[in-house]
Protein backbone atom coordinates (compact mmCIF):
# COMPACT_ATOMS: atom_id res chain seq x y z
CA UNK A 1 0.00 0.00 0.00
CA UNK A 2 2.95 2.50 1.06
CA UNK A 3 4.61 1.92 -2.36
CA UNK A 4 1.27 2.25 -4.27
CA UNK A 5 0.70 5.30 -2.50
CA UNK A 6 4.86 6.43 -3.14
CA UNK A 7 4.47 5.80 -6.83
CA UNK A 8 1.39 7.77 -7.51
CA UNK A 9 3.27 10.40 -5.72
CA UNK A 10 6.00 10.07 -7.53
CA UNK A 11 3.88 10.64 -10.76
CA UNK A 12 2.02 13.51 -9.67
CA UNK A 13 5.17 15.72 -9.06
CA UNK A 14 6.15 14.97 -12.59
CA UNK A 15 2.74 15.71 -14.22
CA UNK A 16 3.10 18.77 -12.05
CA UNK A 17 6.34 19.86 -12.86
CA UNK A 18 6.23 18.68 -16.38
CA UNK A 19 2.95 21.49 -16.23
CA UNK A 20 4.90 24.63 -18.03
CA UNK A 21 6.29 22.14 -21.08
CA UNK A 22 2.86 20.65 -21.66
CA UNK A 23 1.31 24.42 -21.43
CA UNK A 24 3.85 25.26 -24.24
CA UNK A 25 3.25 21.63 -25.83
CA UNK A 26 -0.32 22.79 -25.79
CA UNK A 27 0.03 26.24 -27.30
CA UNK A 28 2.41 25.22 -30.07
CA UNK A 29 -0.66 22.56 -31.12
CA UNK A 30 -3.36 24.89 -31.21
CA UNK A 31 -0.75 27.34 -33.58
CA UNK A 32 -0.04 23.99 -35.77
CA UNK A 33 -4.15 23.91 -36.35
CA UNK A 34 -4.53 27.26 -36.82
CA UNK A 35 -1.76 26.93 -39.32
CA UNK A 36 -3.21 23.90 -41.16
CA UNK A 37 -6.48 25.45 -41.43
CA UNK A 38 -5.16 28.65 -42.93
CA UNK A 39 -3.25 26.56 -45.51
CA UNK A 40 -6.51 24.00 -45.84
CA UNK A 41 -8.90 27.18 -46.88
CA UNK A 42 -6.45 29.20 -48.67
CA UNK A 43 -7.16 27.85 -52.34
CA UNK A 44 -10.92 28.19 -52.21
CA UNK A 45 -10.44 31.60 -50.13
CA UNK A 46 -8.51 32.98 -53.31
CA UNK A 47 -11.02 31.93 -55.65
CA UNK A 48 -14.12 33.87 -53.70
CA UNK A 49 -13.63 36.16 -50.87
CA UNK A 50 -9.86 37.52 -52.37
CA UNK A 51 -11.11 37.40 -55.81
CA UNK A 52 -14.22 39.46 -54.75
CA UNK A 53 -12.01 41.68 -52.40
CA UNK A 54 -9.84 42.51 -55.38
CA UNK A 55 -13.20 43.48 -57.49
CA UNK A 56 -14.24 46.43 -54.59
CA UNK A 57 -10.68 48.03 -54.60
CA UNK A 58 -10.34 48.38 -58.22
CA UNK A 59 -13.00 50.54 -57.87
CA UNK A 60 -11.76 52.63 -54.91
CA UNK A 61 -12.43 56.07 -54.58
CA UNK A 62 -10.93 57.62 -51.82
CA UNK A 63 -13.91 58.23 -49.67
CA UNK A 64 -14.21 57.29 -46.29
CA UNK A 65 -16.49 54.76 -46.54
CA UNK A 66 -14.68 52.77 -48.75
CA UNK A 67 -11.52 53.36 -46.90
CA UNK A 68 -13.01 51.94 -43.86
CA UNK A 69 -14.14 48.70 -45.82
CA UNK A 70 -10.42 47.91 -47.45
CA UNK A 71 -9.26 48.46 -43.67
CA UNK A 72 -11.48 45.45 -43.11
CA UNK A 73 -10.31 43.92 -46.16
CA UNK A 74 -6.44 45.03 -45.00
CA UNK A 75 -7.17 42.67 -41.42
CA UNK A 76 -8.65 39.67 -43.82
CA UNK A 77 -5.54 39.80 -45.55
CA UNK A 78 -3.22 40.78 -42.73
CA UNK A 79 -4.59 40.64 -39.36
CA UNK A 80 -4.04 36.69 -38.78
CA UNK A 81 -7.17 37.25 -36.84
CA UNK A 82 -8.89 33.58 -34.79
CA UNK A 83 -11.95 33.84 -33.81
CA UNK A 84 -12.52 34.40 -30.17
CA UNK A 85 -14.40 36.58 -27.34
CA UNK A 86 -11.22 38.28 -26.10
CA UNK A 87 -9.82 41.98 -27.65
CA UNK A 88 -7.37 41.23 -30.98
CA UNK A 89 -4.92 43.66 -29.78
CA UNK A 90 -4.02 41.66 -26.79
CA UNK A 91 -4.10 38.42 -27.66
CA UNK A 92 -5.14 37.82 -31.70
CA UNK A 93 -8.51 36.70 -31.32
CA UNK A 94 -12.02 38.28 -32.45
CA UNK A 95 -15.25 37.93 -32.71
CA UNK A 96 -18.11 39.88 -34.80
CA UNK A 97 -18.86 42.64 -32.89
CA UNK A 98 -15.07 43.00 -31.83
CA UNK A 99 -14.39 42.93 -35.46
CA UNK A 100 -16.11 45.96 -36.53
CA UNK A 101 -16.05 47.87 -33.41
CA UNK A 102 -11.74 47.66 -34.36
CA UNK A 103 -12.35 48.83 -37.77
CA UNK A 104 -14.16 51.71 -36.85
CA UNK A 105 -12.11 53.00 -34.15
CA UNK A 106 -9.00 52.82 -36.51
CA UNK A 107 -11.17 55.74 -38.28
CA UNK A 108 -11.76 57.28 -34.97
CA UNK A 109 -15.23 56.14 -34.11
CA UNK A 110 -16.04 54.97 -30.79
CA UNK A 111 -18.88 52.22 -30.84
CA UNK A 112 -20.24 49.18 -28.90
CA UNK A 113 -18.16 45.73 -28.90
CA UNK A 114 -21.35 44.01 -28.04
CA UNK A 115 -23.62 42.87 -30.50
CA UNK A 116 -26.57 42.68 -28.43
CA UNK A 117 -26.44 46.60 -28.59
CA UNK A 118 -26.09 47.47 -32.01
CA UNK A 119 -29.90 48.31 -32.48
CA UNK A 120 -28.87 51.40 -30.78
CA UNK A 121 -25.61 51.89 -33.00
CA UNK A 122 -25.62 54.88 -35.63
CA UNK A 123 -29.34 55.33 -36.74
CA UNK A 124 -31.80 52.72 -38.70
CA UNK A 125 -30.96 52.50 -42.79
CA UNK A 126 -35.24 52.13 -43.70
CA UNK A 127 -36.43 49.90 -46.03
CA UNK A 128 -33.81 47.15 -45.93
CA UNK A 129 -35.31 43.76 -44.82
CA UNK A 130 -35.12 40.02 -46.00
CA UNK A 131 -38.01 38.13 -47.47
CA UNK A 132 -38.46 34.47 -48.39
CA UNK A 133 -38.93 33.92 -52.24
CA UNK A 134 -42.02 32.81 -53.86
CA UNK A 135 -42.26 29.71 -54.04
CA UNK A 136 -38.90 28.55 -52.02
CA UNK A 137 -37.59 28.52 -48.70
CA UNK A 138 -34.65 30.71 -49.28
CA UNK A 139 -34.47 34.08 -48.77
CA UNK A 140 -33.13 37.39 -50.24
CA UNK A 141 -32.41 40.47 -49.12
CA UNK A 142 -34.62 44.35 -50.18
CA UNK A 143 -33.69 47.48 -50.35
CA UNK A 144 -29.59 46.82 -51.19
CA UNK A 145 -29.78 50.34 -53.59
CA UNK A 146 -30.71 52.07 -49.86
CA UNK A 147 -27.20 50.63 -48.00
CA UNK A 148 -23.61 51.70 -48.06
CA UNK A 149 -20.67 50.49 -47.57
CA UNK A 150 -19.52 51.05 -44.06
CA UNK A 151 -23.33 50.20 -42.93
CA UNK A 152 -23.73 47.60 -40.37
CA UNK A 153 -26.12 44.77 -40.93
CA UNK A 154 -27.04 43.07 -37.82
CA UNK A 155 -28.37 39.77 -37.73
CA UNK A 156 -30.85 37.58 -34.68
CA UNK A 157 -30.57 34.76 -32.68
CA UNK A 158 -32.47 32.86 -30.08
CA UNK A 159 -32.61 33.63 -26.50
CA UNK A 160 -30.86 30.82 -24.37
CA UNK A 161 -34.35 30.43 -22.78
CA UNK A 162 -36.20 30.56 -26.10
CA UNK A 163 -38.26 33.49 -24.29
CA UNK A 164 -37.56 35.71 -27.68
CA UNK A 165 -34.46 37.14 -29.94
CA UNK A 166 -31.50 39.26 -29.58
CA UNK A 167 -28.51 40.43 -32.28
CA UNK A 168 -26.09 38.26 -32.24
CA UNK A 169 -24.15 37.85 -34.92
CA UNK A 170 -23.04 41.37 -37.04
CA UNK A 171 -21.19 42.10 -40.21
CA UNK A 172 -19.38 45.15 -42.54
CA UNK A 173 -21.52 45.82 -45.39
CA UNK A 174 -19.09 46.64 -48.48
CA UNK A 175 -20.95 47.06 -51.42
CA UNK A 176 -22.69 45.90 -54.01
CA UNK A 177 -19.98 43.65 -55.96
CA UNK A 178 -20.66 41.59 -59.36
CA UNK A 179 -24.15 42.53 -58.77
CA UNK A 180 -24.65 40.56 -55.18
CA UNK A 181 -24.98 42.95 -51.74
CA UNK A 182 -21.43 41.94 -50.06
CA UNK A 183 -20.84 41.51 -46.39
CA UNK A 184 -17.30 41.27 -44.34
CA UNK A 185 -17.37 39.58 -41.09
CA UNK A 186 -16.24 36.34 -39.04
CA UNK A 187 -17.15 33.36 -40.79
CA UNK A 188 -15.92 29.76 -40.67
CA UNK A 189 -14.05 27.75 -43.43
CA UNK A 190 -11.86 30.28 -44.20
CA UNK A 191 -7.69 30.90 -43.61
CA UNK A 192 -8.70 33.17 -40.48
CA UNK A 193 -11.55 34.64 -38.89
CA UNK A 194 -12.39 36.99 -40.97
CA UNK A 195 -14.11 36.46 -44.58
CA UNK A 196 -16.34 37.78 -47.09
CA UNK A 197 -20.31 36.63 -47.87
CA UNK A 198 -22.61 37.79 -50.73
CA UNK A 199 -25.23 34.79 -50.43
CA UNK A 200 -28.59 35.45 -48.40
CA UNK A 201 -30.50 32.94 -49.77
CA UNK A 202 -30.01 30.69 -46.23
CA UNK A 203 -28.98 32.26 -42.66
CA UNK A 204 -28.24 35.40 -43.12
CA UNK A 205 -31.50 35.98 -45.43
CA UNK A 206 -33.47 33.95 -42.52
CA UNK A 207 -31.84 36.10 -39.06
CA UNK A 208 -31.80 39.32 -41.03
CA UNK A 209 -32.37 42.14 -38.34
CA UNK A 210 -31.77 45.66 -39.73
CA UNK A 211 -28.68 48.15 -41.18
CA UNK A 212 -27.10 50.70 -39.06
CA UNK A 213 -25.62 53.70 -40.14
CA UNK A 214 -22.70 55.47 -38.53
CA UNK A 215 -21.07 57.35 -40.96
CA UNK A 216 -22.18 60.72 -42.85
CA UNK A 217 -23.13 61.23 -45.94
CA UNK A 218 -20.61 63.05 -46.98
CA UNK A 219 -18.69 59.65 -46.02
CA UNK A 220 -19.51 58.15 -49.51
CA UNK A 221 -17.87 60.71 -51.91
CA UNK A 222 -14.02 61.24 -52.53
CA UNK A 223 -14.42 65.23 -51.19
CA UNK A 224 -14.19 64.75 -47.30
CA UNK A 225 -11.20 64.67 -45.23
CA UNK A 226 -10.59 61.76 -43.41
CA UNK A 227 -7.70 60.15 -41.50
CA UNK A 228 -6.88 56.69 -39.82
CA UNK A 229 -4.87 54.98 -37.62
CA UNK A 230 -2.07 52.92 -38.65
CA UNK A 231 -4.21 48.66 -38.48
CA UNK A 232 -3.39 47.45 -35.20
CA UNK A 233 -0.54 44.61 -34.39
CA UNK A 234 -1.47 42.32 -31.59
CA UNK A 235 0.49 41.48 -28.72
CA UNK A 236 0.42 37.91 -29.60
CA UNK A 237 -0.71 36.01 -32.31
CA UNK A 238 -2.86 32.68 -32.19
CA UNK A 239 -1.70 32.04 -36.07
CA UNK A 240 1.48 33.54 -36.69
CA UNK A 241 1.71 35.55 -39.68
CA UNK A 242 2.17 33.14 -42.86
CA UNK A 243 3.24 35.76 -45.43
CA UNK A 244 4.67 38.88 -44.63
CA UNK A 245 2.79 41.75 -43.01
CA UNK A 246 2.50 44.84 -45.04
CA UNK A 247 0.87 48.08 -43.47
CA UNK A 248 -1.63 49.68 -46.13
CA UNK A 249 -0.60 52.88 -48.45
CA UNK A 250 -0.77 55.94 -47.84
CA UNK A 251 -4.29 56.30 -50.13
CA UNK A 252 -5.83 53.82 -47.17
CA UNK A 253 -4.69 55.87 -44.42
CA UNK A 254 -5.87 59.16 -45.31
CA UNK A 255 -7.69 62.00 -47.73
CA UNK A 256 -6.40 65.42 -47.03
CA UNK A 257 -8.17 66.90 -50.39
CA UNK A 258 -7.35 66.65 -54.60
CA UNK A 259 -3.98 67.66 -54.11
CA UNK A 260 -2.60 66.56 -51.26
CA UNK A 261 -1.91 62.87 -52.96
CA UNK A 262 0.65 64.26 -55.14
CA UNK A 263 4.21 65.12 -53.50
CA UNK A 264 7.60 64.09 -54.20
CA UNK A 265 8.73 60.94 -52.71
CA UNK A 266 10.47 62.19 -49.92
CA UNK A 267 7.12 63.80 -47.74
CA UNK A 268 5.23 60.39 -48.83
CA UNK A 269 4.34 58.65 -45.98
CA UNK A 270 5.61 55.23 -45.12
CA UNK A 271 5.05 51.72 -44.84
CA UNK A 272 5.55 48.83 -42.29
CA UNK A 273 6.41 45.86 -42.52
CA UNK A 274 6.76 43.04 -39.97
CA UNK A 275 8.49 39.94 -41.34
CA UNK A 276 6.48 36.50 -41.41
CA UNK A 277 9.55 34.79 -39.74
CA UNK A 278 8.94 37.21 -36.42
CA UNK A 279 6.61 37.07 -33.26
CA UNK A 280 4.49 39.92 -32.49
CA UNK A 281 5.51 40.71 -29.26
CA UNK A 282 8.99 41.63 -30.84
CA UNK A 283 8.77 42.48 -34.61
CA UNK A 284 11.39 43.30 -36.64
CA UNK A 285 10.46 46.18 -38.64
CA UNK A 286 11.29 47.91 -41.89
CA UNK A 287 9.53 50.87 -43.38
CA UNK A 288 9.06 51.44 -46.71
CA UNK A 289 8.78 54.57 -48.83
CA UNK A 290 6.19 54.44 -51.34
CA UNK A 291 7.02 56.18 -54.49
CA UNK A 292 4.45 58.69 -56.11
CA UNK A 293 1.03 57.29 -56.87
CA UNK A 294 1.45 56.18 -60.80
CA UNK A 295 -0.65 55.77 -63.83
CA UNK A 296 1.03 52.50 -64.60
CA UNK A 297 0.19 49.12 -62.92
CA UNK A 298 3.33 48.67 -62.37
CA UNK A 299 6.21 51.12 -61.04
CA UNK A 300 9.06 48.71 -60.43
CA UNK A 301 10.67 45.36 -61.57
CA UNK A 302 8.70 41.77 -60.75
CA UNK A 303 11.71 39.90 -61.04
CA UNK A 304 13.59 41.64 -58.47
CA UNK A 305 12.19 39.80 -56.17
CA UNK A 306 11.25 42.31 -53.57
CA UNK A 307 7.63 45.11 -53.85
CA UNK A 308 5.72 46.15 -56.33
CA UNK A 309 2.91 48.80 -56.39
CA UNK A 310 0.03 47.63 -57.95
CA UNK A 311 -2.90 49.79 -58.72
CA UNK A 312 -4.96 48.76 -55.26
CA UNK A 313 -2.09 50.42 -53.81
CA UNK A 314 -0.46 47.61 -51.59
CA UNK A 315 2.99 46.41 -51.57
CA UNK A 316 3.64 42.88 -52.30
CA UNK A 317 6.50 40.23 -51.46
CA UNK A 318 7.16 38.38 -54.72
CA UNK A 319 9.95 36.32 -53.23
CA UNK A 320 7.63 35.10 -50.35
CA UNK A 321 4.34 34.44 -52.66
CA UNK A 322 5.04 34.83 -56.43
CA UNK A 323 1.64 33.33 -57.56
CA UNK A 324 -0.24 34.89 -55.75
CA UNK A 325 0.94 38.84 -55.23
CA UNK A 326 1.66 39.74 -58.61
CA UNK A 327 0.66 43.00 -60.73
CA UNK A 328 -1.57 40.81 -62.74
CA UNK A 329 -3.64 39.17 -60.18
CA UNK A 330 -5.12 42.82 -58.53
């Protein structure tokens, strides 16, 4: 009995002290899933949600609006983002109302990181609702021509008690792209959190709530000033970064009027960069000049193996992804 009792003992204190490796053990797992997913939903996430992504900023316009919805677009593509009820900046994980609150604030706007109180976000967009099509069970959504992109679309769900309905799920809206009203948000089966929907026919047609509106109006046109924030970098990232990280030009960060985008090279604004190879909580970090904004598509050499500046205005690695950052695939 003694030595029973010595032995389990004896394997207790090495569970126990064994405790920080398996904590690590554990960690590094969770980052190898996050990584195989990511690399499992990539091809089919370049085919849709990139390819659609690609369609809304060759058709930017410098207006607010459409700045804040390639910043959302900029944390698809760059934010690394797992989906979680904790704030991104600390530890790399977001959820829906998270999401958006973060893109918004970038552009200065304080609002709500709760989805059950985004009926009182902004003010009502009216005659936007979701019906059920004659004759079907799916569903499609009214009243696109009245929303905007940087509108929030807010969606229902059940009460835990089934005593009625809340919001509980909400999303970007981005435009109307190909034809089909386009949403941003965080979705499963894709690389990260974060991906792109323009299919109401099921869920979101059925849980439809409303649209919110924060911005102005003078939001949707090219002729008001804005600014933003620099995207934020979190402390620690669930997926590490899997390409590198390339902060957005300087036609994303700000509109100071019609002639403040052309100046010589040296009073452009710059770039960041935080290498694929590096954690978060340490970075190594290069900025980048970016040369005058040019008619061309392309301003420098693709076989040098280093940036290009495409006409959506983002840098692009072609050492670290050659088939997929190129000047002819934006």
């Amino acid at each position: 009995m003694i030595r029973k009792v010595f032995a389990l003992c004896i394997c207790l204190m090495v569970l126990l002290g064994s405790g920080i490796m398996d904590s690590s053990t554990a960690s590094a797992a969770s980052s190898s899933t996050y990584i195989q997913r990511y690399k499992t939903n990539y091809p089919e996430y370049l085919i849709k949600d990139k390819a659609i992504a690609d369609a809304f900023l060759a058709n930017y316009n410098n207006s607010e609006s459409q700045a804040l919805a390639a910043r959302a677009i900029w944390y698809m593509e760059n934010g690394y983002m797992i989906y979680g009820h904790y704030k991104y900046w600390d530890t790399g994980f977001i959820d829906c109302s998270n999401f958006v609150s973060l893109v918004y604030k970038d552009f200065g706007y304080k609002i709500t990181s709760a989805s059950k109180n985004y009926n009182q976000v902004g003010k009502k967009v009216s005659g936007v609702y979701s019906r059920k099509i004659k004759g079907s069970s799916k569903y499609e959504l009214v009243g696109i021509d009245n929303l905007r992109p940087g509108d929030i679309l807010t969606f229902w769900k059940e009460d835990s008690d089934g005593s009625g309905t809340h919001i509980g799920h909400v999303a970007l809206y981005i435009g109307k792209i190909n034809g089909k009203p386009t949403i941003i948000q965080t979705v499963s089966g894709r690389p990260t959190a974060i991906g792109i929907t323009n299919d109401f026919r099921y869920w979101y047609g059925e849980h439809f709530a409303g649209a919110r509106r924060v911005l102005d109006d003078a939001s949707q046109y090219p002729g008001k000033v804005w600014k933003a924030s620099k995207p934020v970098i979190p402390a620690k990232y669930q997926l590490p970064p899997q390409k590198t990280v390339v902060m957005p030009a300087s036609k994303f960060m700000a509109y100071q009027g019609k002639n403040s985008t052309v100046a010589a090279v040296d009073n452009q604004p710059t770039s960041t960069k935080i290498n694929d190879n590096t954690s978060a909580a340490n970075p190594v970090i290069e900025e980048i000049v970016e040369p005058v904004k040019s008619e061309s598509k392309e301003t420098s050499d693709n076989n040098t193996g280093h940036f290009i500046f495409t006409s959506t205005g983002y840098y692009h690695s072609t050492t670290i992804f050659p088939s997929y950052y190129t000047a002819s695939s934006v």
